[in-house]
Protein backbone atom coordinates (compact mmCIF):
# COMPACT_ATOMS: atom_id res chain seq x y z
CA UNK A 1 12.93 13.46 -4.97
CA UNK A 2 9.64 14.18 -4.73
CA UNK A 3 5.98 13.07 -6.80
CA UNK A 4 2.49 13.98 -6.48
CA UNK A 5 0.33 10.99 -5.31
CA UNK A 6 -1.82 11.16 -8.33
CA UNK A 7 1.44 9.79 -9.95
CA UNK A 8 1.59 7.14 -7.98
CA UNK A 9 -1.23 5.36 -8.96
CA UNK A 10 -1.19 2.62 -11.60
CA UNK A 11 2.54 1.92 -11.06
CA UNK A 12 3.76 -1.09 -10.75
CA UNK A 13 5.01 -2.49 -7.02
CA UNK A 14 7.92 -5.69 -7.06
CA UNK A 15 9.70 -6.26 -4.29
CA UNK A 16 13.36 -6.00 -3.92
CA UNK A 17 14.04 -9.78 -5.16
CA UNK A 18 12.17 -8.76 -8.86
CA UNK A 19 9.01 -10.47 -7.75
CA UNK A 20 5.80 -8.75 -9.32
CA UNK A 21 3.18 -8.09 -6.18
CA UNK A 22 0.71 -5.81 -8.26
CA UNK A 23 -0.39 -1.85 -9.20
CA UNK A 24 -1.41 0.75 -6.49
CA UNK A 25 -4.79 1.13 -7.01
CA UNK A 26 -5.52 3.48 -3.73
CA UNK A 27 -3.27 5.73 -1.85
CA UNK A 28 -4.03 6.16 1.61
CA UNK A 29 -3.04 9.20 3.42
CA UNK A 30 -2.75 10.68 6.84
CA UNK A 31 -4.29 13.86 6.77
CA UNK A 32 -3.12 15.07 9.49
CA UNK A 33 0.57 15.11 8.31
CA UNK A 34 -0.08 14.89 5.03
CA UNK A 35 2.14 11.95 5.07
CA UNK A 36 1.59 8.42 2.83
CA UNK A 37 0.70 5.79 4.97
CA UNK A 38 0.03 2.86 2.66
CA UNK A 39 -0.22 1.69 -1.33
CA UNK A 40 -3.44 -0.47 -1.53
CA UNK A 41 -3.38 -3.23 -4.52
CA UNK A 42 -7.43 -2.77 -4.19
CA UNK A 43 -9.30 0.13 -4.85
CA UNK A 44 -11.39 1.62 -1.49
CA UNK A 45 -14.10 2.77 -3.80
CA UNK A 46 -14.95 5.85 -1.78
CA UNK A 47 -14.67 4.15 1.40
CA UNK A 48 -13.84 5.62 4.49
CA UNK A 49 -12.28 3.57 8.02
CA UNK A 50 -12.83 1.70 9.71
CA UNK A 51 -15.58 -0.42 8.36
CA UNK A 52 -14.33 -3.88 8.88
CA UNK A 53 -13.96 -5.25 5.20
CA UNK A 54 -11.73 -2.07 4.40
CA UNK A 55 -9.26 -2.77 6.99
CA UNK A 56 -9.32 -6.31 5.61
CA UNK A 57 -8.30 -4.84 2.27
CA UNK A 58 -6.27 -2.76 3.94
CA UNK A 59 -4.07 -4.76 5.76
CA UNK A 60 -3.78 -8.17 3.45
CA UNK A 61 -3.72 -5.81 0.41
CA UNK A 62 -1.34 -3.27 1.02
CA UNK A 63 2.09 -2.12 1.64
CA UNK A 64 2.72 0.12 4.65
CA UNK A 65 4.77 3.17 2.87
CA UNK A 66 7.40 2.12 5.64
CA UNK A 67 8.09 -0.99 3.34
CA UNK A 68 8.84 1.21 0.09
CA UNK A 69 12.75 0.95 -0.77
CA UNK A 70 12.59 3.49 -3.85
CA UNK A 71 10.25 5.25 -5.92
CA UNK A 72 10.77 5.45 -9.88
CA UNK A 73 9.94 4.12 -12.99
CA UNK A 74 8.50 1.10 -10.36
CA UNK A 75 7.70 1.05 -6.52
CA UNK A 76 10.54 -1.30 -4.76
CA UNK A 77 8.96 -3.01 -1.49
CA UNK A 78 10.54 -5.27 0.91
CA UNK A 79 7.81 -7.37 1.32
CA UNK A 80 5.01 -8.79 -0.93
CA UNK A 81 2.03 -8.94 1.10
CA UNK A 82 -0.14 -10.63 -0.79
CA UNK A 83 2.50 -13.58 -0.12
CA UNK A 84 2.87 -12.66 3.52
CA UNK A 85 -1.14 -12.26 4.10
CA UNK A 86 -1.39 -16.09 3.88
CA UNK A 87 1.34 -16.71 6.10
CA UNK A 88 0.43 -14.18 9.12
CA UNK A 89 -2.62 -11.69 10.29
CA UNK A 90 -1.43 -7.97 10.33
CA UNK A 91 -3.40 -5.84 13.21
CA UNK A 92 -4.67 -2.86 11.89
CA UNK A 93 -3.86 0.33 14.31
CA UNK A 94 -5.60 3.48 14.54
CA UNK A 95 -4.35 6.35 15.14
C-alpha cells in the first residue's frame, strides 16, 4: 500500500495500546532516498537541520518512521514519545 506524504499530514498517531500521542504536523524526509524518516507532532516552520532547537523538536516530538506499525485511517506507533521524552534523551544522528 502506498500514500503520498501530503496525505499524511493531519492524521492522527496512537500507539499500538489505543493511547492518543497527537497529529503529524511535519514530515521529514531523506532526500536522498526519498525515504520517510520521521512524523513530527510540531510543525518545522520552514526550518532546515541542524539548528539546535529543531533537533530538540525533532527528537522529543517525533516518531522515527521505524516505529510506525500500520498506516490507515490512523498512524499505529509503538512508542509514544511524548511519554518516552520525559523518561530518556534520544541522540539525534546525522547522516
Amino acid at each position: 500500500m502506498s500514500k503520498r506524504v501530503s496525505q499524511l499530514y493531519g492524521m492522527d498517531i496512537y500507539t499500538e495500546r489505543a493511547e492518543y500521542v497527537g497529529k503529524v504536523e511535519d514530515v521529514i524526509l531523506n532526500l536522498e532516498t526519498g525515504e520517510v524518516m520521521r512524523l513530527s507532532l510540531k510543525s518545522l516552520k520552514g526550518n532546515t537541520l541542524p539548528s539546535e532547537e529543531v533537533r530538540k523538536i525533532i527528537m522529543e516530538e517525533s516518531i522515527g518512521y521505524n516505529d510506525v506499525i500500520r498506516v490507515g485511517d490512523v498512524i499505529l506507533s509503538r512508542r509514544n514519545p511524548l511519554k518516552e521524552g520525559k523518561k530518556k534523551k534520544a541522540v539525534f544522528k546525522e547522516e
